[in-house]
C-alpha atoms as a PDB file:
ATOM      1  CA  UNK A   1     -30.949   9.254 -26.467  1.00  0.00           C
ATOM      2  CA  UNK A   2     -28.500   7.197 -24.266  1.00  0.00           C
ATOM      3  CA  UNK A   3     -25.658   7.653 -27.135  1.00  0.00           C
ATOM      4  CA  UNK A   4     -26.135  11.761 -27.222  1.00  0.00           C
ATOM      5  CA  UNK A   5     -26.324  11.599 -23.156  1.00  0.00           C
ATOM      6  CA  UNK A   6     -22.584   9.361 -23.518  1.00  0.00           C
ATOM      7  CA  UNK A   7     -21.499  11.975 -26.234  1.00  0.00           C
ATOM      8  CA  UNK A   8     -22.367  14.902 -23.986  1.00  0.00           C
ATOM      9  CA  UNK A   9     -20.576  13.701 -21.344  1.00  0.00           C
ATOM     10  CA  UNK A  10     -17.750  13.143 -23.517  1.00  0.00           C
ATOM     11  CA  UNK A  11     -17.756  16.249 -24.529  1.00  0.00           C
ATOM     12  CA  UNK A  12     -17.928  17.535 -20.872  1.00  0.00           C
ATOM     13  CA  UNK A  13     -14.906  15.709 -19.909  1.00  0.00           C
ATOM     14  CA  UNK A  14     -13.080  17.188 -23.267  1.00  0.00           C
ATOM     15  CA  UNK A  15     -13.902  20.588 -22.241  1.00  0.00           C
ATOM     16  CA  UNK A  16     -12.498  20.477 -19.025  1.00  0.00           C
ATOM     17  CA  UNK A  17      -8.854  18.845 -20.032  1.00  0.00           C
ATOM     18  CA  UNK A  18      -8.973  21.830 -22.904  1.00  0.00           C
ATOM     19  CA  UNK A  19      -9.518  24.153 -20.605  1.00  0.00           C
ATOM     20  CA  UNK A  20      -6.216  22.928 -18.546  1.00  0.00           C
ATOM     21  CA  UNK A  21      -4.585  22.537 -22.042  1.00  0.00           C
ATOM     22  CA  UNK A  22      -5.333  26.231 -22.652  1.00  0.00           C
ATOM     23  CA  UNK A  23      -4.833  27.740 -18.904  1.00  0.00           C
ATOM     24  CA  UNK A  24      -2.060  25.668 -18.295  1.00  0.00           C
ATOM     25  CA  UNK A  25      -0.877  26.594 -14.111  1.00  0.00           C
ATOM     26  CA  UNK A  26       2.350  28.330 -13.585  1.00  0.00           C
ATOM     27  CA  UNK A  27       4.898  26.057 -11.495  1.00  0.00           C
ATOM     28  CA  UNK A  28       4.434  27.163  -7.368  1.00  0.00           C
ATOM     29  CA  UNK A  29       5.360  26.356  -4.052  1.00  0.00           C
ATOM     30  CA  UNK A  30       2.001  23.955  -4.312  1.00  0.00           C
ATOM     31  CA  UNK A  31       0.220  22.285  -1.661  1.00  0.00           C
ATOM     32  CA  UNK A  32       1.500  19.025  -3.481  1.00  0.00           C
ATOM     33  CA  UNK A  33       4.832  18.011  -1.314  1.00  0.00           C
ATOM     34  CA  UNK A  34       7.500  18.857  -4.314  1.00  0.00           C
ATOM     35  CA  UNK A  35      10.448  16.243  -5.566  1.00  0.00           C
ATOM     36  CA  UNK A  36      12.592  15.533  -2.585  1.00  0.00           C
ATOM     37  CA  UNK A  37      11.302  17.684   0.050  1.00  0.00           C
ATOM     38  CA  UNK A  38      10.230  14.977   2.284  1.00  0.00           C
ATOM     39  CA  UNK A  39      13.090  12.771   4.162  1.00  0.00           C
ATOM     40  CA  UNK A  40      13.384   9.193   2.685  1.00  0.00           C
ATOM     41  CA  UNK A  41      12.181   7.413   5.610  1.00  0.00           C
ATOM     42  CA  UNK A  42       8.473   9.415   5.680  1.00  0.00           C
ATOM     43  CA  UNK A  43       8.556   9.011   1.754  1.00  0.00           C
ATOM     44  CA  UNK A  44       8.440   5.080   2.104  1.00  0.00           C
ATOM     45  CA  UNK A  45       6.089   5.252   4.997  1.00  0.00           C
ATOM     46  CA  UNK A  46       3.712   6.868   3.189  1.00  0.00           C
ATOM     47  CA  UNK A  47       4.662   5.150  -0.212  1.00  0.00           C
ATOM     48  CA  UNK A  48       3.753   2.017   2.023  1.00  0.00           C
ATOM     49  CA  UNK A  49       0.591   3.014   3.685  1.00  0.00           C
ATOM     50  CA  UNK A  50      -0.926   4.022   0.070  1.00  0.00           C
ATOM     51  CA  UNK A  51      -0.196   1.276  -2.225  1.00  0.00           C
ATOM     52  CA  UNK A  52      -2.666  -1.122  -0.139  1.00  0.00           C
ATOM     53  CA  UNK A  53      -5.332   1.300  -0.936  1.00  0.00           C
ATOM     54  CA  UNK A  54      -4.131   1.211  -4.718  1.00  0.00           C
ATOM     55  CA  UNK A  55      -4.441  -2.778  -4.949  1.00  0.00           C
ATOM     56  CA  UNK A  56      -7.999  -2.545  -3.817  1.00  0.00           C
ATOM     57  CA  UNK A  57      -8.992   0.428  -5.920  1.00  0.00           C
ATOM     58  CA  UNK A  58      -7.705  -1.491  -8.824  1.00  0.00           C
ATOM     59  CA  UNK A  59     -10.168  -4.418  -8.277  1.00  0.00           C
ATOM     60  CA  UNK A  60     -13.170  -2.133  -7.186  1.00  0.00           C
ATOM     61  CA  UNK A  61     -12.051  -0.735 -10.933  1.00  0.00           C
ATOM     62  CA  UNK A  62     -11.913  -3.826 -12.494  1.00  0.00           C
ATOM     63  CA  UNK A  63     -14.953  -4.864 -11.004  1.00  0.00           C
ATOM     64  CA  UNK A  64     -16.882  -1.843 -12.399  1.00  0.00           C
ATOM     65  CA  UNK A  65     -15.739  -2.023 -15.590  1.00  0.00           C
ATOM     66  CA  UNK A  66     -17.287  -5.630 -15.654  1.00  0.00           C
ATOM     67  CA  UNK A  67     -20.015  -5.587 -14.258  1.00  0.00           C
ATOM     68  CA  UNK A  68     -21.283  -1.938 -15.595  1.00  0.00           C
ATOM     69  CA  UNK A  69     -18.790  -0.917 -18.726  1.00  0.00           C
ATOM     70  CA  UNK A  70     -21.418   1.517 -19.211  1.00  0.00           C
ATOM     71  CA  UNK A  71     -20.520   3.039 -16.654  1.00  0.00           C
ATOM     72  CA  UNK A  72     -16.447   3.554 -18.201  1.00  0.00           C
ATOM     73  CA  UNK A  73     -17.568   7.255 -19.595  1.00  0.00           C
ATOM     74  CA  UNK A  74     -18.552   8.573 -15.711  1.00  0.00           C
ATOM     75  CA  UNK A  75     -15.043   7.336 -14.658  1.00  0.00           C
ATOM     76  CA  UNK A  76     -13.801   8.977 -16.955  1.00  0.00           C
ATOM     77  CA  UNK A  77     -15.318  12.250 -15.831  1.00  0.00           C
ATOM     78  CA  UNK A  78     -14.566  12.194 -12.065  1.00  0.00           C
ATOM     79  CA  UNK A  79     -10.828  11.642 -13.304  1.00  0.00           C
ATOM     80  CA  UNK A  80     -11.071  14.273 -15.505  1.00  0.00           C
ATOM     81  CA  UNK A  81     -12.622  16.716 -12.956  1.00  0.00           C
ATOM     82  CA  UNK A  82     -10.115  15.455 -10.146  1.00  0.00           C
ATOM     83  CA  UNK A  83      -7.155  16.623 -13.385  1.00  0.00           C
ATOM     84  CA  UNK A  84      -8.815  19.453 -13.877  1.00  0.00           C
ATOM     85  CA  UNK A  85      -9.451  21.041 -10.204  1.00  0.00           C
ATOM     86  CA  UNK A  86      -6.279  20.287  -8.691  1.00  0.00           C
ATOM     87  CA  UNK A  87      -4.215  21.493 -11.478  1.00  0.00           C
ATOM     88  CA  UNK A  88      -5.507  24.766 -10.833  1.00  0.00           C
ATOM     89  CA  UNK A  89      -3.281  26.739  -8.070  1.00  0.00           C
ATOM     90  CA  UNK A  90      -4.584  30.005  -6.610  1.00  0.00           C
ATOM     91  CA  UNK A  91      -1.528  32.369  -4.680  1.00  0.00           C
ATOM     92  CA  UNK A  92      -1.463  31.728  -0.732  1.00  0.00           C
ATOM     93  CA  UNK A  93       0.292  33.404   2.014  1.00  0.00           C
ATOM     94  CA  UNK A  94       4.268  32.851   2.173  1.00  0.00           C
ATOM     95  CA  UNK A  95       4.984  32.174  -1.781  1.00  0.00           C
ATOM     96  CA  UNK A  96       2.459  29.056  -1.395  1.00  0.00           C
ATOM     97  CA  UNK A  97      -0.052  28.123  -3.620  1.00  0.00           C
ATOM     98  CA  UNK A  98      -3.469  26.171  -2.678  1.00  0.00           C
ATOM     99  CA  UNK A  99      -5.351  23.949  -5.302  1.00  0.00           C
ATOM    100  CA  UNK A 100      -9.322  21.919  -4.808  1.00  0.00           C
ATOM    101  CA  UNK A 101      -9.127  18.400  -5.100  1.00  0.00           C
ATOM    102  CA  UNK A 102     -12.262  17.519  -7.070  1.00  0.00           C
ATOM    103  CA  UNK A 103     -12.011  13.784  -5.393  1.00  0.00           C
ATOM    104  CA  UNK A 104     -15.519  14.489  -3.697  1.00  0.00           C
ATOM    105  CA  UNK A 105     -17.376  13.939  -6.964  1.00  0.00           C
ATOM    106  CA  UNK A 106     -15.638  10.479  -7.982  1.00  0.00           C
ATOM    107  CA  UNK A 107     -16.567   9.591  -3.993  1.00  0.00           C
ATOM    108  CA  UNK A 108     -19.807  10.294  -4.172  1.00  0.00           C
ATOM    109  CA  UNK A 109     -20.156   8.194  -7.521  1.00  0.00           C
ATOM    110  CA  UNK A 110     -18.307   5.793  -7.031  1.00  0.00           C
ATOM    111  CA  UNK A 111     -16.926   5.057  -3.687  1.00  0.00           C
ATOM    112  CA  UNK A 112     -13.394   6.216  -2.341  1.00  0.00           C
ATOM    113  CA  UNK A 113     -11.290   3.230  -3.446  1.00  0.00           C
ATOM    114  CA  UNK A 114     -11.890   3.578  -7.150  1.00  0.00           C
ATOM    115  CA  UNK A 115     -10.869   7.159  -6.556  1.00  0.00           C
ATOM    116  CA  UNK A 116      -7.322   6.211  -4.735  1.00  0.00           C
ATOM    117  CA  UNK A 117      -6.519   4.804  -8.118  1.00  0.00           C
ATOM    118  CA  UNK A 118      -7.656   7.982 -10.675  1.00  0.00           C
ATOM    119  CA  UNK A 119      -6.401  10.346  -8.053  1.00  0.00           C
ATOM    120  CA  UNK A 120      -3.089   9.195  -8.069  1.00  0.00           C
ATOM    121  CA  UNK A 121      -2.844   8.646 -11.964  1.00  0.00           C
ATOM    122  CA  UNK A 122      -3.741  12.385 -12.027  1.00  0.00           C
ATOM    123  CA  UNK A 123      -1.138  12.887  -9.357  1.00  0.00           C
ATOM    124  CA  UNK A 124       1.337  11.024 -11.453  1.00  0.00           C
ATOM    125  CA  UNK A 125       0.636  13.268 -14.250  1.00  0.00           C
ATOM    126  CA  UNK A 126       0.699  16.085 -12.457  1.00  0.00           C
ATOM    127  CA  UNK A 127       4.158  15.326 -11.350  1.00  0.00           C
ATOM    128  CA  UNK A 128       5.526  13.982 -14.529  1.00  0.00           C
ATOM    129  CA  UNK A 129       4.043  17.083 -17.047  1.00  0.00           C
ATOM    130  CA  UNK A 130       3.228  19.560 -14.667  1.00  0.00           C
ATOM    131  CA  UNK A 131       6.340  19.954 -12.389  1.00  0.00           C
ATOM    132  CA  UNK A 132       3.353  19.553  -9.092  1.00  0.00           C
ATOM    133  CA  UNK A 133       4.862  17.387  -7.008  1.00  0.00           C
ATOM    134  CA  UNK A 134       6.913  14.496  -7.660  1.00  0.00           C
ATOM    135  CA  UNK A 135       7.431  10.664  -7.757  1.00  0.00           C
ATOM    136  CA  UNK A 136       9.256  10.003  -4.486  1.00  0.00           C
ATOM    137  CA  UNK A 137       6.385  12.350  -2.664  1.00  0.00           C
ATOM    138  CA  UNK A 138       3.647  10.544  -5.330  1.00  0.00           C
ATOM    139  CA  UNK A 139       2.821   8.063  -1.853  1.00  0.00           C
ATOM    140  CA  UNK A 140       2.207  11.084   0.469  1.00  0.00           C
ATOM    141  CA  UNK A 141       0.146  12.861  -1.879  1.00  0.00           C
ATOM    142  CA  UNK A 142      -1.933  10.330  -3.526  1.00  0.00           C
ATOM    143  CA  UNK A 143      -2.388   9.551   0.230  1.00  0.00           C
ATOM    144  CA  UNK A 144      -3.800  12.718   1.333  1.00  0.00           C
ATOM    145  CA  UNK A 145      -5.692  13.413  -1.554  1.00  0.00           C
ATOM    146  CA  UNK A 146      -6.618  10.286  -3.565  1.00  0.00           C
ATOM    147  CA  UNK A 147      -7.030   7.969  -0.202  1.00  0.00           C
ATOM    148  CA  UNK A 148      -7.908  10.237   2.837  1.00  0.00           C
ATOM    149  CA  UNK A 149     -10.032  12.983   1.048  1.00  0.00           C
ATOM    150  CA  UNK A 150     -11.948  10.501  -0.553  1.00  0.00           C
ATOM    151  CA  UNK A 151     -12.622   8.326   2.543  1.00  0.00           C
ATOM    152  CA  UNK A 152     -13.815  11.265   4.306  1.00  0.00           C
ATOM    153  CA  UNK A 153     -15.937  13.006   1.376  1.00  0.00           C
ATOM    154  CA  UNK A 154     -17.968   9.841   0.929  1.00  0.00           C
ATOM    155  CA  UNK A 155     -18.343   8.910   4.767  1.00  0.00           C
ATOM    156  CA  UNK A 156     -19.642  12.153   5.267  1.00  0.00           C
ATOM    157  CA  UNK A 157     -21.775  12.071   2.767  1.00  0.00           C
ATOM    158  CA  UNK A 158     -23.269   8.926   3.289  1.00  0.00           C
ATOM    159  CA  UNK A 159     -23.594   9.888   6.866  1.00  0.00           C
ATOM    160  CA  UNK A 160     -25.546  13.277   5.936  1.00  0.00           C
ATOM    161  CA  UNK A 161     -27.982  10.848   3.776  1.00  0.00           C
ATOM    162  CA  UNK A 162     -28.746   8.722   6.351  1.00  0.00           C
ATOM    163  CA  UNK A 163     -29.391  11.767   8.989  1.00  0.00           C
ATOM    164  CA  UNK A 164     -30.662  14.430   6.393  1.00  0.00           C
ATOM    165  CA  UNK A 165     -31.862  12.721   3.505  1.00  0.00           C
ATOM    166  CA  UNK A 166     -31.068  16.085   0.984  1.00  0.00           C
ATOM    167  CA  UNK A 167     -28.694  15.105  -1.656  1.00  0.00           C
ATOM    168  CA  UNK A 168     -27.375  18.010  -3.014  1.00  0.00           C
ATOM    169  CA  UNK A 169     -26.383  19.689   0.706  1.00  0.00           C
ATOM    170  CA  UNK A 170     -24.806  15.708   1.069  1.00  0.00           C
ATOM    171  CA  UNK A 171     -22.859  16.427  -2.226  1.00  0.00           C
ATOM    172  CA  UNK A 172     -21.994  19.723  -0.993  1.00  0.00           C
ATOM    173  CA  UNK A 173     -20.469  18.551   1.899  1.00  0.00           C
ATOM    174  CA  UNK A 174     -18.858  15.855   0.747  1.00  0.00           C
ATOM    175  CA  UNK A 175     -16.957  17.778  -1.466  1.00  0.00           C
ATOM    176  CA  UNK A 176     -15.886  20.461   0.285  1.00  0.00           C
ATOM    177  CA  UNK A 177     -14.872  18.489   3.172  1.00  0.00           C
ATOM    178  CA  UNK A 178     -12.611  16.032   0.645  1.00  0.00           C
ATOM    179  CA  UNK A 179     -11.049  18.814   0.042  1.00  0.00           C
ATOM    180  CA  UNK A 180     -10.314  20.380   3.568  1.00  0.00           C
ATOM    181  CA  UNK A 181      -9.281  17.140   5.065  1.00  0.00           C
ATOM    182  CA  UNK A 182      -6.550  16.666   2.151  1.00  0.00           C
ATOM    183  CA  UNK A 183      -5.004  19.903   3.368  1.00  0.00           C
ATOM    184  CA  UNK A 184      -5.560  18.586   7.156  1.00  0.00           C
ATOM    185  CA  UNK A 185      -3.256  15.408   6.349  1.00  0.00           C
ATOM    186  CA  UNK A 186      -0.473  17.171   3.785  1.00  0.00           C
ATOM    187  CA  UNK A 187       0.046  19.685   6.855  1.00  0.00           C
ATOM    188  CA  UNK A 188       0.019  16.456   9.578  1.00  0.00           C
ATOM    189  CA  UNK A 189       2.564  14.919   6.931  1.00  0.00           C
ATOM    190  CA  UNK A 190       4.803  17.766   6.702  1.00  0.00           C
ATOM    191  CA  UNK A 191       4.174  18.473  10.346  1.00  0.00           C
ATOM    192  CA  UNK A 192       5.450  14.814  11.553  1.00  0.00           C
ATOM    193  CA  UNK A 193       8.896  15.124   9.012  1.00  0.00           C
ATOM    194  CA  UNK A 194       9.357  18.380  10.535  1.00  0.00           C
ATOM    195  CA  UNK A 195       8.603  19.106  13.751  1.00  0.00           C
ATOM    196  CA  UNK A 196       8.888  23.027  15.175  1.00  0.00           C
ATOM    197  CA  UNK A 197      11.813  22.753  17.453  1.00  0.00           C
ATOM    198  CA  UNK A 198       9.842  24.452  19.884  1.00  0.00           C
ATOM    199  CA  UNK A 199       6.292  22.781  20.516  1.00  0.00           C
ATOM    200  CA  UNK A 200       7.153  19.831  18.113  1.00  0.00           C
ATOM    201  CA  UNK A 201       4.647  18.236  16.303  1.00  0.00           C
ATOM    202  CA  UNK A 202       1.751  20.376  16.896  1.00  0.00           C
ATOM    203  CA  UNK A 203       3.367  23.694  17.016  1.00  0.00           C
ATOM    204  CA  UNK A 204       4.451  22.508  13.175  1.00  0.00           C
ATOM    205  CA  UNK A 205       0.837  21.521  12.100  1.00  0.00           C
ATOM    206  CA  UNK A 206      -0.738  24.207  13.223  1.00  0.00           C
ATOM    207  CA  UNK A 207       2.192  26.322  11.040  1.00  0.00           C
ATOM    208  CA  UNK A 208       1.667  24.544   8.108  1.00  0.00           C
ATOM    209  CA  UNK A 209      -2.422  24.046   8.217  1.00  0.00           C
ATOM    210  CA  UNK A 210      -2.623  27.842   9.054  1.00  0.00           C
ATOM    211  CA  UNK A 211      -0.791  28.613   6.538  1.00  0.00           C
ATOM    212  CA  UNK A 212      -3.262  27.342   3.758  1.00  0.00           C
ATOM    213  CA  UNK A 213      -6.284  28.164   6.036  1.00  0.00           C
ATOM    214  CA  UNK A 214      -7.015  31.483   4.626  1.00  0.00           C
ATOM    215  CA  UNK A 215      -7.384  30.120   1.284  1.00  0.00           C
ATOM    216  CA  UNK A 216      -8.492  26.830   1.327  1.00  0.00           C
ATOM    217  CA  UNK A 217     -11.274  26.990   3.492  1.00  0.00           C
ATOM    218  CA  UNK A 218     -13.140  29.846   0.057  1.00  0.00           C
ATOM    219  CA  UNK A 219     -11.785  27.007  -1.823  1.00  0.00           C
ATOM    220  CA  UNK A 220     -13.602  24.321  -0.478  1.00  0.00           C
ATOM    221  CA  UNK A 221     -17.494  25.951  -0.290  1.00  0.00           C
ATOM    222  CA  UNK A 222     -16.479  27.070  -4.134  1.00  0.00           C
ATOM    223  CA  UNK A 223     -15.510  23.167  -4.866  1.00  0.00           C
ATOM    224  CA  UNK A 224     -18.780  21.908  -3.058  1.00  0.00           C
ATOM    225  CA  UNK A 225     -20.901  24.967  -4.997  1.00  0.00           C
ATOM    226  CA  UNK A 226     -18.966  23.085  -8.378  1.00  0.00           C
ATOM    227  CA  UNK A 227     -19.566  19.847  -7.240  1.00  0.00           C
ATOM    228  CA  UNK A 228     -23.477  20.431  -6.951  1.00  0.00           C
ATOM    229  CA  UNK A 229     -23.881  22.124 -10.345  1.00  0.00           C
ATOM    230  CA  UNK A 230     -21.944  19.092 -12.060  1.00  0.00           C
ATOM    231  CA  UNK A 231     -24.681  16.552 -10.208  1.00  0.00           C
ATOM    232  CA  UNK A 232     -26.956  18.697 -11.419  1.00  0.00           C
ATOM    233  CA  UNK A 233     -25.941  18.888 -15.416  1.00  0.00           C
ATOM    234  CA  UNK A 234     -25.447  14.632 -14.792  1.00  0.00           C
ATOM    235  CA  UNK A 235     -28.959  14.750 -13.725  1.00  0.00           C
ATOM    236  CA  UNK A 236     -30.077  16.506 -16.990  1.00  0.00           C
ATOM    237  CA  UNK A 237     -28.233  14.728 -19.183  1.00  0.00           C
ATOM    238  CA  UNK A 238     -26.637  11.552 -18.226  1.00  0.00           C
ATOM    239  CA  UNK A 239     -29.811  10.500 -15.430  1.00  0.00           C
ATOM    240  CA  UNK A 240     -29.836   6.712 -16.897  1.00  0.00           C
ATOM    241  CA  UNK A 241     -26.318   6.501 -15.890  1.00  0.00           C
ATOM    242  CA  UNK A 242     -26.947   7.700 -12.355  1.00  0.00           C
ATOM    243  CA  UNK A 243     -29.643   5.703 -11.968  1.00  0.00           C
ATOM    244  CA  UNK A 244     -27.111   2.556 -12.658  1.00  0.00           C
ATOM    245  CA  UNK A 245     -24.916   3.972 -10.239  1.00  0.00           C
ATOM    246  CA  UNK A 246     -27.261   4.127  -7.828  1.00  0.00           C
ATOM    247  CA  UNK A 247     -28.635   0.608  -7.846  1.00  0.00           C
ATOM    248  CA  UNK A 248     -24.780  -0.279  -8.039  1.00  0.00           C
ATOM    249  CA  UNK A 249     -24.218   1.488  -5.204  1.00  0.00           C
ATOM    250  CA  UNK A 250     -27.576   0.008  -3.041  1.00  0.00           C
ATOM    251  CA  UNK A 251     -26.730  -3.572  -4.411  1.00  0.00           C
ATOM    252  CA  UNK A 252     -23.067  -2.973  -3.232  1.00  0.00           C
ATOM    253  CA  UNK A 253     -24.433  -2.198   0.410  1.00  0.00           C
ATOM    254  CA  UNK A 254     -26.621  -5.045   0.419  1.00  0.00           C
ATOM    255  CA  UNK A 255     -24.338  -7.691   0.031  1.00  0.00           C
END
């Protein structure tokens, strides 16, 4: 039973990058900051603020893989449902595009460091086969969506399971507020490289978060609607491997 739950899960995760493969997105003006667009001096600030966040995803990683390497095949699906989800741009006002994240699921499973790590490998392909972003803007990106989304999907959900105790509203949230607060940082981001030259800095953010409002905010409930009816398949299928997780995740706070 535990090798046809690992093989269905398998499967899962080869079903998604298929269906990428066969609805491969059109290039857009994407939420991801493209190749050069940001000046040099924000690209290494925010090149510099992510790469701590790396180094410790990388042992949180490290340390999984250790400690439960049967847990390698659920890692594999949050990345693939983080490649999946934010490959997929939907039209937005101006000639923009706007995208989900799918970083609330990886949170919620395993934390948000591990996540800074398979969210910006997905970034990195993104950039490299996709044309969606790029590699000088990799630090601002992976830092809105693969650092800051994550950090905010699992506080809140570990916040709503202290207060609430209902999982699947917790999940819900979690997700769909991973995926606001990425767009709330990108827009602070390009807000702070280019501030309106009348109002400044917050006459800019509120241009560029308004502009992905009308979208995003659909997007998000539909990615914390998704996020639920993954858990839910996970539940019915792979339930020994949450179950790890979970104790992983109590023993973690204990010590």
């Amino acid at each position: 039973m535990k090798h046809r739950r690992s093989w269905s899960t398998a499967l899962l995760v080869i079903g998604l990058t298929l269906y990428l493969a066969v609805n491969e997105p059109q290039t857009a003006y994407a939420m991801h900051i493209m190749e050069g667009f940001l000046p040099w001096g924000w690209a290494l600030f925010w090149w510099i603020l992510f790469v701590p966040f790396f180094i410790f995803g990388l042992r949180a990683l490290i340390r999984i893989t250790k400690e439960t390497p049967e847990l390698k095949i659920m890692l594999g699906l949050a990345g693939a449902f983080t490649f999946v989800l934010s490959a997929l741009k939907i039209p937005s006002v101006t000639g923009s595009s706007s995208h989900p994240t799918g970083t609330g699921l990886g949170a919620v499973m395993f934390g948000p460091l591990p996540m800074s790590v398979l969210g910006s490998i997905v970034l990195l392909f993104q950039a490299v086969l996709l044309a969606h972003g790029g590699l000088t803007t990799l630090g601002a990106n992976a830092f809105s969506m693969a650092v800051a989304g994550p950090i905010i999907g699992y506080a809140v959900y570990k916040g709503m399971m202290k207060s609430t105790r209902k999982q699947k509203l917790s999940i819900f949230a979690a997700a769909a507020l991973a995926d606001l607060s990425t767009y709330v940082i990108t827009s602070l981001q390009l807000a702070l490289a280019f501030p309106a030259e009348h109002g400044g800095v917050l006459a800019s953010f509120a241009k560029f978060g308004g502009i992905f409002a009308v979208t995003q905010i659909p997007l998000a409930i539909s990615e914390g609607l998704l996020t639920v009816l993954i858990w839910n398949w996970m539940q019915a299928h792979n339930s020994e491997e949450l179950s790890v997780l979970q104790r992983r995740m109590k023993g973690a706070k204990q010590s």
